[in-house]
Protein backbone atom coordinates (compact mmCIF):
# COMPACT_ATOMS: atom_id res chain seq x y z
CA UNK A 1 60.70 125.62 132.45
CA UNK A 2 62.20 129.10 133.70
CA UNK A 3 59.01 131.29 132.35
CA UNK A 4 57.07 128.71 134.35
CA UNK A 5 59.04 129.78 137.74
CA UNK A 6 59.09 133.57 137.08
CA UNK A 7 55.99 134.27 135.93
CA UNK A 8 53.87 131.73 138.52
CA UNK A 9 54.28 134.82 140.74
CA UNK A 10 51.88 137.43 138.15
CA UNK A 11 49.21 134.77 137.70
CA UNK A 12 48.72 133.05 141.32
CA UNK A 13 51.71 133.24 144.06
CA UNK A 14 52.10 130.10 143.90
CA UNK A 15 54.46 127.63 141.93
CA UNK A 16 52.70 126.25 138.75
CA UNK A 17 53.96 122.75 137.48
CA UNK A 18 54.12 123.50 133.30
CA UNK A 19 50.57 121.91 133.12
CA UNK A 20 49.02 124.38 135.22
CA UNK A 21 51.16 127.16 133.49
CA UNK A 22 49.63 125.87 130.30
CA UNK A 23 46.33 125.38 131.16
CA UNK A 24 46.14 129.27 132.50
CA UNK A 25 47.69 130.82 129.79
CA UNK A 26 45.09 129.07 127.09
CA UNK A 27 42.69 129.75 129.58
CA UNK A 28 43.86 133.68 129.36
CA UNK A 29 44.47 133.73 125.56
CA UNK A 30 41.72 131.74 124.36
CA UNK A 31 43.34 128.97 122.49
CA UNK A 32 43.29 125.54 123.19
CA UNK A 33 46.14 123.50 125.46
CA UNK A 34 47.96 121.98 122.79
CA UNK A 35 48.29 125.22 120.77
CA UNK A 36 49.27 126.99 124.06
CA UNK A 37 52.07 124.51 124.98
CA UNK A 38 52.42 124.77 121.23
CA UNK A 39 53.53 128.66 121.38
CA UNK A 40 55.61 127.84 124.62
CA UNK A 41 57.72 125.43 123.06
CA UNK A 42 58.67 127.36 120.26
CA UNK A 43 59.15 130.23 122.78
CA UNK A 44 61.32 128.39 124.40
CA UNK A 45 63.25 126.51 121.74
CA UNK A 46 63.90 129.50 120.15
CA UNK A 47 65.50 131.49 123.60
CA UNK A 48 67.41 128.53 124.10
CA UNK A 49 68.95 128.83 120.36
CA UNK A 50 69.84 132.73 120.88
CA UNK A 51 70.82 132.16 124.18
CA UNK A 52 73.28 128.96 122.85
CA UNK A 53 74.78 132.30 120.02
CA UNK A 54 75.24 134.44 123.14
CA UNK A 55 72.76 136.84 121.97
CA UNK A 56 70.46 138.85 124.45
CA UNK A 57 66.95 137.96 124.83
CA UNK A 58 64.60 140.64 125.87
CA UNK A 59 60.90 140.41 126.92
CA UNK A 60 59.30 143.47 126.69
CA UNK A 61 58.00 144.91 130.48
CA UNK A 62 59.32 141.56 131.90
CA UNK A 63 63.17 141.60 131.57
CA UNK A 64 66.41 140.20 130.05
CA UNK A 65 68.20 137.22 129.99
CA UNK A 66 71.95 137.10 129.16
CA UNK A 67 74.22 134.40 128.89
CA UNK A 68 77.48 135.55 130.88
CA UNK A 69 81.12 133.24 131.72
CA UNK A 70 81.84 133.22 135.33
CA UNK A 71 86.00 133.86 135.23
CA UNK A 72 87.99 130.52 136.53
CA UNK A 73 88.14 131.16 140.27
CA UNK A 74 90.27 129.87 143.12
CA UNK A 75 88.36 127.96 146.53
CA UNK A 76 89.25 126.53 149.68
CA UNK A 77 87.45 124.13 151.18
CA UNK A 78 87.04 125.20 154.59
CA UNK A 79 87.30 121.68 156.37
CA UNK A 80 90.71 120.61 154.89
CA UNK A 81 91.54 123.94 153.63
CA UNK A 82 92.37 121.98 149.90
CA UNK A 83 92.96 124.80 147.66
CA UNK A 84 90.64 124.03 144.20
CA UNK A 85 90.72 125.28 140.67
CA UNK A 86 87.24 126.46 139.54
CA UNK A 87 86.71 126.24 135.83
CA UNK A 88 85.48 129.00 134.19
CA UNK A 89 81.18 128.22 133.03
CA UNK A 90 78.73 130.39 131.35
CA UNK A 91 75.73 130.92 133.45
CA UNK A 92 72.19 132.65 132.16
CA UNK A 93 71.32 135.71 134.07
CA UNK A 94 68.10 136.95 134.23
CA UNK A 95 67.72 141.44 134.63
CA UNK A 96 63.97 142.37 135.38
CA UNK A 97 62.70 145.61 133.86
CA UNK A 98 61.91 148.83 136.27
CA UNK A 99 58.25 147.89 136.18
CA UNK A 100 58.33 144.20 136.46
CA UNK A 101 60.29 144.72 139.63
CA UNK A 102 57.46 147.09 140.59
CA UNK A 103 54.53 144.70 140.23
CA UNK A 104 56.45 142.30 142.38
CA UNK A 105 56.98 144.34 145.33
C-alpha cells in the first residue's frame, strides 16, 4: 500500500507491513482492526478510481498525488550503444505539502 510507505515515517521510522499500519491506526482512532482496514480499503479503492479518471487527489497537510504521462523518449544502451524507443506511460506522482515536508526534516 503507498499510505503504508509514506506515512510509516509519522508513526515509528520504521517500515510498517499493512498489518502493523492497521493495527496502529485502530489503535490511534479507537475502532477495531477490521473497521480500520475497513476505512483503508475504501480509502484506497476510491484514490485508485480518481486516480484511473486522471483527477487530482489531495490529502489535506499531507500532499498530492497526480497521475502524469512520461513523453515517449529515446535511450541508448550504453554497452552496445542500441538506440531504443521508450513508450510513452503514465506514472503517479506524489507533491508533499509545505508542512508535511517540515515534519519530516
Amino acid at each position: 500500500m503507498i499510505l503504508t510507505f509514506m506515512l510509516s515515517g509519522l508513526i515509528g521510522g520504521d517500515v510498517m507491513n499493512n498489518k502493523e499500519f492497521i493495527a496502529e491506526l485502530s489503535r490511534r482512532m479507537g475502532y477495531t482492526m477490521k473497521d480500520t482496514s475497513s476505512l483503508m480499503s475504501a480509502l484506497v479503492t476510491e484514490m485508485t478510481a480518481q486516480l484511473e479518471e486522471e483527477n487530482v487527489v489531495s490529502v489535506q497537510n499531507f500532499g498530492s498525488f497526480e497521475v502524469k504521462k512520461k513523453q515517449e523518449r529515446v535511450v541508448v544502451n550504453p554497452a552496445t550503444q542500441q538506440r531504443m524507443l521508450v513508450p510513452p506511460k503514465l506514472i503517479i506522482s506524489f507533491k508533499p505539502t509545505a508542512s508535511f515536508k517540515e515534519k519530516m526534516q
